[in-house]
PDB file of N, CA and C in Angstrom:
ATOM      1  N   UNK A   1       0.824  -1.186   0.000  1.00  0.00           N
ATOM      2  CA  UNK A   1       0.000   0.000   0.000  1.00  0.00           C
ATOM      3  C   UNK A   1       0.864   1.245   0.000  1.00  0.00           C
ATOM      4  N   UNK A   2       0.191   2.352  -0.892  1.00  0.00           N
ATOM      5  CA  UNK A   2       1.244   3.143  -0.823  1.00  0.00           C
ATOM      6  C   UNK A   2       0.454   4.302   0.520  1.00  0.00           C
ATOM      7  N   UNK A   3      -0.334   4.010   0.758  1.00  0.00           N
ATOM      8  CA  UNK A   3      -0.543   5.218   2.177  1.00  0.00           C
ATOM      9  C   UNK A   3      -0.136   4.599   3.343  1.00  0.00           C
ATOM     10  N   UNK A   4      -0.284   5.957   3.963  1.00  0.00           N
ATOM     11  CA  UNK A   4       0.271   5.836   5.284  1.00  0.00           C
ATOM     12  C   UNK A   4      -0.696   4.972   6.368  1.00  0.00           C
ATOM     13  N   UNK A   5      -0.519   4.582   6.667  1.00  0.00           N
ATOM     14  CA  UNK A   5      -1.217   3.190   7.772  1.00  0.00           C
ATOM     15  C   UNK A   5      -0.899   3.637   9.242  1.00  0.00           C
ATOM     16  N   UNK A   6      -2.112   3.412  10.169  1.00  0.00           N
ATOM     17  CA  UNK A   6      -1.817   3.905  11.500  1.00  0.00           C
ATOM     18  C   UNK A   6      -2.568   2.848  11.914  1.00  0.00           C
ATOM     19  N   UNK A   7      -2.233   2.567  13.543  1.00  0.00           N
ATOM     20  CA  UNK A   7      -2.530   1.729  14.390  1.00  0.00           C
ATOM     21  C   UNK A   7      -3.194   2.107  15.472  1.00  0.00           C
ATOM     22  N   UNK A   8      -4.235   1.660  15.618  1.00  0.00           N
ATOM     23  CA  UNK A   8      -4.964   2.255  16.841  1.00  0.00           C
ATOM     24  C   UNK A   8      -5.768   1.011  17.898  1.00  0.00           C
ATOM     25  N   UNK A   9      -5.808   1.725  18.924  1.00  0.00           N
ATOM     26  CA  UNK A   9      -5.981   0.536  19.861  1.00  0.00           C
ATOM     27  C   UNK A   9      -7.343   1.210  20.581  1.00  0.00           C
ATOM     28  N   UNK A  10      -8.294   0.287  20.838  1.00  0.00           N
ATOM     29  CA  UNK A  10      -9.493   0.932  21.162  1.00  0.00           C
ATOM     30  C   UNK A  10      -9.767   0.014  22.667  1.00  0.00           C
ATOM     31  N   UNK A  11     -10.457   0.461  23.693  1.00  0.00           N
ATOM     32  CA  UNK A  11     -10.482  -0.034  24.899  1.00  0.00           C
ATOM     33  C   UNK A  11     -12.298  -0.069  25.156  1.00  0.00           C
ATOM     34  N   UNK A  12     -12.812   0.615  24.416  1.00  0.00           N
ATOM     35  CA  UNK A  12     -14.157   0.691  24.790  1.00  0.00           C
ATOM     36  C   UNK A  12     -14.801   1.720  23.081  1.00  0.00           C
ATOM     37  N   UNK A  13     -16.076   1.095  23.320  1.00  0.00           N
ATOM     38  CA  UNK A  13     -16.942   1.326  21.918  1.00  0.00           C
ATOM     39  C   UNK A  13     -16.771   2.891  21.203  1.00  0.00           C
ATOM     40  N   UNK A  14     -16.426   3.495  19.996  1.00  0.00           N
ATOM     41  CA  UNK A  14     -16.799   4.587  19.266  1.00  0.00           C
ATOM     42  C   UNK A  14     -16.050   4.996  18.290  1.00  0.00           C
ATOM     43  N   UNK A  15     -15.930   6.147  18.097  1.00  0.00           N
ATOM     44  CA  UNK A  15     -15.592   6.438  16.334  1.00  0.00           C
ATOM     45  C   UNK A  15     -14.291   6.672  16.592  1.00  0.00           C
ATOM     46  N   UNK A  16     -13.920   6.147  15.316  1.00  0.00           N
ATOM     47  CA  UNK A  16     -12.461   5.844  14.944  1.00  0.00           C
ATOM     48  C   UNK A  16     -12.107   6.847  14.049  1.00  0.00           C
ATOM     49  N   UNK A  17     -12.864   7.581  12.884  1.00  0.00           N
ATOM     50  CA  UNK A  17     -12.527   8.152  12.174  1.00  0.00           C
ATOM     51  C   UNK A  17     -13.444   8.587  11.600  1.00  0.00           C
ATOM     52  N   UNK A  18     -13.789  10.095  11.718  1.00  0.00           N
ATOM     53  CA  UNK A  18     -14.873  10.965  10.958  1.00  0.00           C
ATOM     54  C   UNK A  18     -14.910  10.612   9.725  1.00  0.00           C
ATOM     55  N   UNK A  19     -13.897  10.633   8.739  1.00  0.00           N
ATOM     56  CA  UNK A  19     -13.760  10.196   7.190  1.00  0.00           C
ATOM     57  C   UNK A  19     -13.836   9.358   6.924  1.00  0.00           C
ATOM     58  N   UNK A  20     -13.775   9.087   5.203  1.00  0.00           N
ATOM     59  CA  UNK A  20     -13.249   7.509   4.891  1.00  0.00           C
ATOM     60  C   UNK A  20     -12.169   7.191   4.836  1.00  0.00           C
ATOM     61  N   UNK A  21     -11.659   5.839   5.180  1.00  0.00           N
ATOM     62  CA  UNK A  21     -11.287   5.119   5.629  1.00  0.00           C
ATOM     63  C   UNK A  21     -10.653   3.747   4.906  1.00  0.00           C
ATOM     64  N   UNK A  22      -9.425   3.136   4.635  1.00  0.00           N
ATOM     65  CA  UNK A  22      -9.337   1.827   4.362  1.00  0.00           C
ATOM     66  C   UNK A  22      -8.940   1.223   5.537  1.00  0.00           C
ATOM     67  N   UNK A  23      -9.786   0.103   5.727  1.00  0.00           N
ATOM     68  CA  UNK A  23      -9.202  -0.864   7.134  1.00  0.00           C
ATOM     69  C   UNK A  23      -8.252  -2.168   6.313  1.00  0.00           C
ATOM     70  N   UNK A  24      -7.142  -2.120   6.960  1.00  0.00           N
ATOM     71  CA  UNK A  24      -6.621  -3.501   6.152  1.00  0.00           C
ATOM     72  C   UNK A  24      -6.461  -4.646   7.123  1.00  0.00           C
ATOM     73  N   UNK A  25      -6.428  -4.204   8.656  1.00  0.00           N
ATOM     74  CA  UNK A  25      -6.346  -5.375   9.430  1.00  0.00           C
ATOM     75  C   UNK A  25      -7.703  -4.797  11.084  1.00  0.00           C
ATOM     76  N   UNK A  26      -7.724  -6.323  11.247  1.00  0.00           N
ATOM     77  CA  UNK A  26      -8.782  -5.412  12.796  1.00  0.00           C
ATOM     78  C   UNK A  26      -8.168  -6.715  13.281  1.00  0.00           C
ATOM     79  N   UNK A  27      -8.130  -6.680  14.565  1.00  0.00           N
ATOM     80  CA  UNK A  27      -7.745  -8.034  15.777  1.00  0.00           C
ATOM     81  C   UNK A  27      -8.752  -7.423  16.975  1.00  0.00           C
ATOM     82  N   UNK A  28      -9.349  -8.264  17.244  1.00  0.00           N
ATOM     83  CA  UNK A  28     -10.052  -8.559  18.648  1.00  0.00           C
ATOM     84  C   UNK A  28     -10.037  -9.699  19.393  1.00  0.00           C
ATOM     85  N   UNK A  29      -9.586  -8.871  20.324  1.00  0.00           N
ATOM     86  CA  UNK A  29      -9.105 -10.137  22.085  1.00  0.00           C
ATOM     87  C   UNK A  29     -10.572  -9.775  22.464  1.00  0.00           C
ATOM     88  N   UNK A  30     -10.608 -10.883  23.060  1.00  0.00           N
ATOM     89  CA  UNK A  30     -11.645 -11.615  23.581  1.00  0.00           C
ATOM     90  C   UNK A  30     -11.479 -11.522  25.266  1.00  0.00           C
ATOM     91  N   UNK A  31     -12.039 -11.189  26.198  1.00  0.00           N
ATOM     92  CA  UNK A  31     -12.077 -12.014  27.340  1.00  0.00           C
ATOM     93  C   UNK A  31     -11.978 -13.060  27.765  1.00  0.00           C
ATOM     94  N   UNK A  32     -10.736 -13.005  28.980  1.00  0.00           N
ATOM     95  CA  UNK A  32     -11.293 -14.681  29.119  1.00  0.00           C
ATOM     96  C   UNK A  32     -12.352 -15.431  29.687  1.00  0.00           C
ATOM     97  N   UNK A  33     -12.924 -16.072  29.197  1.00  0.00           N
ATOM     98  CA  UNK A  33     -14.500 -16.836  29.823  1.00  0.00           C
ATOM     99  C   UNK A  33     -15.568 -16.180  28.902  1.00  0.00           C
ATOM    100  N   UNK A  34     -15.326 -15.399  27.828  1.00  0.00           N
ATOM    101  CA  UNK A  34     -16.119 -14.629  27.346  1.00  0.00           C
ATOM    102  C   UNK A  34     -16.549 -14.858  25.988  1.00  0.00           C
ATOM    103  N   UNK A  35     -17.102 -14.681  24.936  1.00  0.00           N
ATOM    104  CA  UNK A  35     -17.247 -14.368  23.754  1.00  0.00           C
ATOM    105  C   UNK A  35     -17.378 -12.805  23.604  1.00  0.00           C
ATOM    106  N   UNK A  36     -16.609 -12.759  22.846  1.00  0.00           N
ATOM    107  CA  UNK A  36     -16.616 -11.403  21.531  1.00  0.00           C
ATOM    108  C   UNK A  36     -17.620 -11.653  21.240  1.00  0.00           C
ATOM    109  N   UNK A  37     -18.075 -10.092  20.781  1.00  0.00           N
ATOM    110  CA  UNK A  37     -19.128  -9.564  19.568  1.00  0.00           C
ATOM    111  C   UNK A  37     -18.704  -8.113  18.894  1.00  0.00           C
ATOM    112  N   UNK A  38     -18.280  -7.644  17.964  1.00  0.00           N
ATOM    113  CA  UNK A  38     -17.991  -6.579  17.458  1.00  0.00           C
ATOM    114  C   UNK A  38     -18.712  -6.134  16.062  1.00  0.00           C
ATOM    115  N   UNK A  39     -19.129  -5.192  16.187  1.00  0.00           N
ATOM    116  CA  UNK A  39     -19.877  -4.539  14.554  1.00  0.00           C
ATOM    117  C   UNK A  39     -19.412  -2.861  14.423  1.00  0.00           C
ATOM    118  N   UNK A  40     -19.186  -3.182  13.292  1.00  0.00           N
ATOM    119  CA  UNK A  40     -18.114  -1.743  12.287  1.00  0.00           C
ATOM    120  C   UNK A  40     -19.281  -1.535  11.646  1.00  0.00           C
ATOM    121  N   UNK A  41     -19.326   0.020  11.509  1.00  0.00           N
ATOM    122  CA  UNK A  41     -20.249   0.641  11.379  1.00  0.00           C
ATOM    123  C   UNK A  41     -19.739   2.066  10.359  1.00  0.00           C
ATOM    124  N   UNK A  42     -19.958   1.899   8.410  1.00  0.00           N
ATOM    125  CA  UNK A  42     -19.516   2.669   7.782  1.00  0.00           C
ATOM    126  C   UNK A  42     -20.002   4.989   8.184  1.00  0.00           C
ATOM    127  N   UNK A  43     -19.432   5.429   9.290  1.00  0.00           N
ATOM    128  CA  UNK A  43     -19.883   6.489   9.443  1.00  0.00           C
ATOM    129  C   UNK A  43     -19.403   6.664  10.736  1.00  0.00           C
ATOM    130  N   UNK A  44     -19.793   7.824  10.989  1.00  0.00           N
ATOM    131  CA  UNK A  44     -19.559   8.376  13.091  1.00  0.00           C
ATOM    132  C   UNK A  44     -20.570   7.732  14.019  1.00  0.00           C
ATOM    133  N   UNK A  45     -21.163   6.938  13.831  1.00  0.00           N
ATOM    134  CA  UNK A  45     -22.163   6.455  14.650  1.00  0.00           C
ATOM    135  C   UNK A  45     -22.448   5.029  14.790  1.00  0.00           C
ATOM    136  N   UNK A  46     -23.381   4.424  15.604  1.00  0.00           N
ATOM    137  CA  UNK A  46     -24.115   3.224  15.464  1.00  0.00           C
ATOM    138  C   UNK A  46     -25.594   3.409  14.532  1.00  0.00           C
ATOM    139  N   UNK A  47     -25.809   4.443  14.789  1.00  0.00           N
ATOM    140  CA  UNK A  47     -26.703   4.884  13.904  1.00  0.00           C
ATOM    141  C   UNK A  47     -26.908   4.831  11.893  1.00  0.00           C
ATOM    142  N   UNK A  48     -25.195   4.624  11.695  1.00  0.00           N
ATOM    143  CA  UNK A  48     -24.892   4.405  10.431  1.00  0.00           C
ATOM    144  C   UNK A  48     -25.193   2.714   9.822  1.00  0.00           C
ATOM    145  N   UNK A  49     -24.780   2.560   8.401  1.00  0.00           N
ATOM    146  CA  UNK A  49     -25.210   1.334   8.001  1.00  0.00           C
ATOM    147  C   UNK A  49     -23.787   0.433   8.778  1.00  0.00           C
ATOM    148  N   UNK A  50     -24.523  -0.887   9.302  1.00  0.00           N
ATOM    149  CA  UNK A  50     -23.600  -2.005   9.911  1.00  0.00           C
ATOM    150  C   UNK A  50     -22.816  -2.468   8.480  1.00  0.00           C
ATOM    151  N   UNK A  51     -21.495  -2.507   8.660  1.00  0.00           N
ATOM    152  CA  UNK A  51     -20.333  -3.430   7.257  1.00  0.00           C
ATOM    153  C   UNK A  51     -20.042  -4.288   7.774  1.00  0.00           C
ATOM    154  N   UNK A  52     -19.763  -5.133   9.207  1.00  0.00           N
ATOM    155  CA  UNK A  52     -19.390  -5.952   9.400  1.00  0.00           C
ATOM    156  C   UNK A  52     -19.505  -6.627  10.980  1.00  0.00           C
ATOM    157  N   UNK A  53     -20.206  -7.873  11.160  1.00  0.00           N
ATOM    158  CA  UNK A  53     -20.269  -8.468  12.383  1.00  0.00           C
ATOM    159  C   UNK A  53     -19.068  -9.649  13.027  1.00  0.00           C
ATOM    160  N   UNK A  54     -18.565  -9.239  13.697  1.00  0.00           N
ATOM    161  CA  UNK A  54     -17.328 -10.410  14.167  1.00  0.00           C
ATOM    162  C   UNK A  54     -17.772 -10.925  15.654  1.00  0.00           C
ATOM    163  N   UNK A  55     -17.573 -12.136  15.727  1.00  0.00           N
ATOM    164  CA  UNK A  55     -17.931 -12.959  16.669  1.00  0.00           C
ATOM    165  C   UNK A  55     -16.506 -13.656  17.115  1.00  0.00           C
ATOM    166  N   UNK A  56     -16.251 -13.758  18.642  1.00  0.00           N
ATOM    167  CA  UNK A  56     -14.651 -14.419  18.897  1.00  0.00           C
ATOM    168  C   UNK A  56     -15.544 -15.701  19.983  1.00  0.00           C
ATOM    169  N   UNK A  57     -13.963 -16.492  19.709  1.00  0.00           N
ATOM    170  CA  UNK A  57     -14.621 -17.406  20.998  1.00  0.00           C
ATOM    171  C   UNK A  57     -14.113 -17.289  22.214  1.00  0.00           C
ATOM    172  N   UNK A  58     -14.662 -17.913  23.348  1.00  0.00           N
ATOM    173  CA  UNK A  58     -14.122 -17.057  24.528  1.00  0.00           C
ATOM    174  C   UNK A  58     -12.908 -17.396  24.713  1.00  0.00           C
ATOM    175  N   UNK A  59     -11.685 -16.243  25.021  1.00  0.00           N
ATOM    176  CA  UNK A  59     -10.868 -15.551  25.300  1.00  0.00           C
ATOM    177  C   UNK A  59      -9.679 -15.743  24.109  1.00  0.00           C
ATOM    178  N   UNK A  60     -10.600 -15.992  23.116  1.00  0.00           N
ATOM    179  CA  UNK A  60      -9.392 -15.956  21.895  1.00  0.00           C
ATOM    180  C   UNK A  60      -9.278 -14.590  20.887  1.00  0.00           C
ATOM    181  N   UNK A  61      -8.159 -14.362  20.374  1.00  0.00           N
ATOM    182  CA  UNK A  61      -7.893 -13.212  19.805  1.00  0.00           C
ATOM    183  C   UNK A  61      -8.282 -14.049  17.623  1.00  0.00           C
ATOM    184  N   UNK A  62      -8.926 -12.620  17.285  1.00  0.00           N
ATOM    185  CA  UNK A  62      -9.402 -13.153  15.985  1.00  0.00           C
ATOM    186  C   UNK A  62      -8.571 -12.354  15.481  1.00  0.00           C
ATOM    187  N   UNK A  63      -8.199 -12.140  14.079  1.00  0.00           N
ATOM    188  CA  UNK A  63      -7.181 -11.661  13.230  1.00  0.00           C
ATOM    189  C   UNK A  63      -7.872 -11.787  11.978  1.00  0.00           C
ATOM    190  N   UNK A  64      -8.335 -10.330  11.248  1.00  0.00           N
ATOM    191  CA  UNK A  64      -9.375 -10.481  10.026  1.00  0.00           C
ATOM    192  C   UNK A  64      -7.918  -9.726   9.354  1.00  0.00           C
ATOM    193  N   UNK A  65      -7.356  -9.748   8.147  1.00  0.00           N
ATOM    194  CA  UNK A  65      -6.576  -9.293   7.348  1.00  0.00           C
ATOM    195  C   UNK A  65      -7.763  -9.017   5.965  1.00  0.00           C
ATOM    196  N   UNK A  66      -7.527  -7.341   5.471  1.00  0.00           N
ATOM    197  CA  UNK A  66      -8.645  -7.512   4.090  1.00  0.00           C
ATOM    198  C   UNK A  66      -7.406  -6.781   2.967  1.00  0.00           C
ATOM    199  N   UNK A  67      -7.919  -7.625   2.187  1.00  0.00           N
ATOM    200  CA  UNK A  67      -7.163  -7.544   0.759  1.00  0.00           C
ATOM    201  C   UNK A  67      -7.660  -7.622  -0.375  1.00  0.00           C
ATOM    202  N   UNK A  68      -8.264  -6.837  -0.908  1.00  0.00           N
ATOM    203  CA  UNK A  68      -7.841  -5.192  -0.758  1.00  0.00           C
ATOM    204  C   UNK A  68      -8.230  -4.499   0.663  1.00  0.00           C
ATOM    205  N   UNK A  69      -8.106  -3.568   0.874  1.00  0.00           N
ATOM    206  CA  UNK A  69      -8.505  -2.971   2.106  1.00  0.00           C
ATOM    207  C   UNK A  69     -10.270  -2.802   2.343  1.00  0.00           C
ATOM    208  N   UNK A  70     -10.672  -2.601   3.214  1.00  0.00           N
ATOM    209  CA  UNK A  70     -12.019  -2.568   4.003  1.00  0.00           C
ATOM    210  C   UNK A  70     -12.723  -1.209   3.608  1.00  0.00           C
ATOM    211  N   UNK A  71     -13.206  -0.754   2.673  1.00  0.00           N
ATOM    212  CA  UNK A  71     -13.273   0.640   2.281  1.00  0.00           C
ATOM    213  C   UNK A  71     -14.805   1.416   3.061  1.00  0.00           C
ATOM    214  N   UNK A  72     -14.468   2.366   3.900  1.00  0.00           N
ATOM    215  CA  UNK A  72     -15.596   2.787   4.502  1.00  0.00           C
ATOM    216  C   UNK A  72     -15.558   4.319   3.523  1.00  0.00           C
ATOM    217  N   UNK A  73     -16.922   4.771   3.716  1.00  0.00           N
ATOM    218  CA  UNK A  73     -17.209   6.189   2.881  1.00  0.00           C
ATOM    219  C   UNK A  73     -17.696   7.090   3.490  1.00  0.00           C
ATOM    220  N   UNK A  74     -18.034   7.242   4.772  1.00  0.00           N
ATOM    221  CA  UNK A  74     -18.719   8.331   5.960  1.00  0.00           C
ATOM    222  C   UNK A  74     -17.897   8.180   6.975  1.00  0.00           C
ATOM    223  N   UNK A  75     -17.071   7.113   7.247  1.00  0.00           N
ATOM    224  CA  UNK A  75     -16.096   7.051   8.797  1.00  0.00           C
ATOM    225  C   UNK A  75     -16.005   5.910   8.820  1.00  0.00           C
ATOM    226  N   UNK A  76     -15.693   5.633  10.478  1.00  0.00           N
ATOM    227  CA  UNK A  76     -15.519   4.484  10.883  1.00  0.00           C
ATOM    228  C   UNK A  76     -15.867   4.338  12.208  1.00  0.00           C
ATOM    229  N   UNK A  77     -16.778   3.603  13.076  1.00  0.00           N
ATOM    230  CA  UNK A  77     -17.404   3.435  14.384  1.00  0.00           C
ATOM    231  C   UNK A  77     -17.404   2.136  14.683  1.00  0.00           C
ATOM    232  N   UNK A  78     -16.721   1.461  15.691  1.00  0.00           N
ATOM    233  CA  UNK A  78     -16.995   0.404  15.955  1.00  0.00           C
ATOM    234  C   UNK A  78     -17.361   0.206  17.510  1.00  0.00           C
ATOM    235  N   UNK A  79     -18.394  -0.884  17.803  1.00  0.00           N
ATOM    236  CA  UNK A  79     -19.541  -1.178  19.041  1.00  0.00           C
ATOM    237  C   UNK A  79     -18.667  -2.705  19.573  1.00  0.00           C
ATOM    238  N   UNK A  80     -18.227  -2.662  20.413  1.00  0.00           N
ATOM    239  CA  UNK A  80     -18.151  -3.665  20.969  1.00  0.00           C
ATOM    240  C   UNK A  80     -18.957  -4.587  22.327  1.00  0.00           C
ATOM    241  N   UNK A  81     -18.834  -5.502  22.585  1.00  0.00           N
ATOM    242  CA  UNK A  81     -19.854  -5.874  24.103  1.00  0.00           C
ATOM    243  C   UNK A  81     -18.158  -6.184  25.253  1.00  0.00           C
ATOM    244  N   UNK A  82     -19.057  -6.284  26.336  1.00  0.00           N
ATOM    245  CA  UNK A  82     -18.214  -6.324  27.399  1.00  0.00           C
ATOM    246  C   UNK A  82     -17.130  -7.783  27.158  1.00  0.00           C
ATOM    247  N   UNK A  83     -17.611  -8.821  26.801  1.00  0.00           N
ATOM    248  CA  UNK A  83     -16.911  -9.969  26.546  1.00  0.00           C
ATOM    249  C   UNK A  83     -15.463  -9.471  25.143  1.00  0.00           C
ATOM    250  N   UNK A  84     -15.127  -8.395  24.831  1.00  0.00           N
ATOM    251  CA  UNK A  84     -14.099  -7.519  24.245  1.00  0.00           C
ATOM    252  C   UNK A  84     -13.158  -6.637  24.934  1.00  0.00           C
ATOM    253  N   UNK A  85     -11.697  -7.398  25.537  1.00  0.00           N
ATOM    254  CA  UNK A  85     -10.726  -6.577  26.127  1.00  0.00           C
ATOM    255  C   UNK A  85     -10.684  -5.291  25.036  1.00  0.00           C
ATOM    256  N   UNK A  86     -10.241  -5.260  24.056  1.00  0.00           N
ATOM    257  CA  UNK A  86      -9.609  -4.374  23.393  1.00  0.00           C
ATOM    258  C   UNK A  86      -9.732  -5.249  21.750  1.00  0.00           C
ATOM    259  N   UNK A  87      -9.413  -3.711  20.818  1.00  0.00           N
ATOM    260  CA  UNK A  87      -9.442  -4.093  19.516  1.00  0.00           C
ATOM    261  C   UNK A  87      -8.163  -3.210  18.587  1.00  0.00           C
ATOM    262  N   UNK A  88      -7.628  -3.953  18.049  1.00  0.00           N
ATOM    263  CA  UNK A  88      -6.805  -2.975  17.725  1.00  0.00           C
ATOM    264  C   UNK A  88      -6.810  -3.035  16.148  1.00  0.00           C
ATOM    265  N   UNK A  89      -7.133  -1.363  15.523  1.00  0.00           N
ATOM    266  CA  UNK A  89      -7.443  -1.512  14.110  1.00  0.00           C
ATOM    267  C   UNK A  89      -5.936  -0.767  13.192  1.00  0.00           C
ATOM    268  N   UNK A  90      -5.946  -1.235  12.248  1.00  0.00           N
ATOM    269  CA  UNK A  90      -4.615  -0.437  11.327  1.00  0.00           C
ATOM    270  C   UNK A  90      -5.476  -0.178  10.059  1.00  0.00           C
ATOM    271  N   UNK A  91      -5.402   1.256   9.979  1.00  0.00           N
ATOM    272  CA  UNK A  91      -6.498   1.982   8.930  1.00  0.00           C
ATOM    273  C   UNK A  91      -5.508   3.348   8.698  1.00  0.00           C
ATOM    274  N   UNK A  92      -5.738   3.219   7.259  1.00  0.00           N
ATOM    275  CA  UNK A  92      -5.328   4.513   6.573  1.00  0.00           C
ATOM    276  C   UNK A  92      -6.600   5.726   5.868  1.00  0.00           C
ATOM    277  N   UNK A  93      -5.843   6.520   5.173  1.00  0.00           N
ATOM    278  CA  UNK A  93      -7.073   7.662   4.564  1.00  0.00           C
ATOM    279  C   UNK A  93      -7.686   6.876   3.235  1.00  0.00           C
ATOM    280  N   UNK A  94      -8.644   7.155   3.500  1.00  0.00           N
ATOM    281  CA  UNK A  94      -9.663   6.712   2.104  1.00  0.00           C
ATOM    282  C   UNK A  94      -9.739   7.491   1.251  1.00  0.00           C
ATOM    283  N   UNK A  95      -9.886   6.769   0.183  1.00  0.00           N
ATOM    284  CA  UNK A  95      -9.602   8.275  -1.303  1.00  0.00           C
ATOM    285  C   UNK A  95     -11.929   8.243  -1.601  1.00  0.00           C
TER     286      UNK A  95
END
């Protein structure tokens, strides 16, 4: 890729990025004893259209790699549930 790629680590649910957006990787840890649930949400809100539902099993870390990249067009918001330590996304600027 020729843009610049940043890494961000999220601890609790909301917007990642007012703009668009390419996501090329997302990882979510899981709790232990827990299941994951995570949904990305193209825009600043939950209120926007859902792009993607991820489900973990309890206390395992998932690893989605997208190739080509994950292309959002209003932002980027992601909702997690309590059974989600942390998520960590690597997203650049969207053309």
């Amino acid at each position: 890729m020729d843009k610049k790629q940043r890494w961000e680590r999220l601890t609790g649910s909301g917007k990642v990025s007012p703009n668009s957006v390419d996501v090329s990787t997302i990882i979510v840890t899981a709790t232990t004893g827990s299941q994951g649930e995570v949904k990305i949400y193209d825009g600043e809100s939950a209120d926007e259209p859902e792009i993607l539902h991820i489900h973990t099993l309890s206390g395992d870390s998932k690893v989605i790699n997208f190739e080509p990249p994950l292309h959002t067009l209003r932002g980027l918001y992601i909702v997690f549930t309590s059974g989600v330590d942390e998520i960590m996304v690597c997203y650049g600027a969207g053309e």
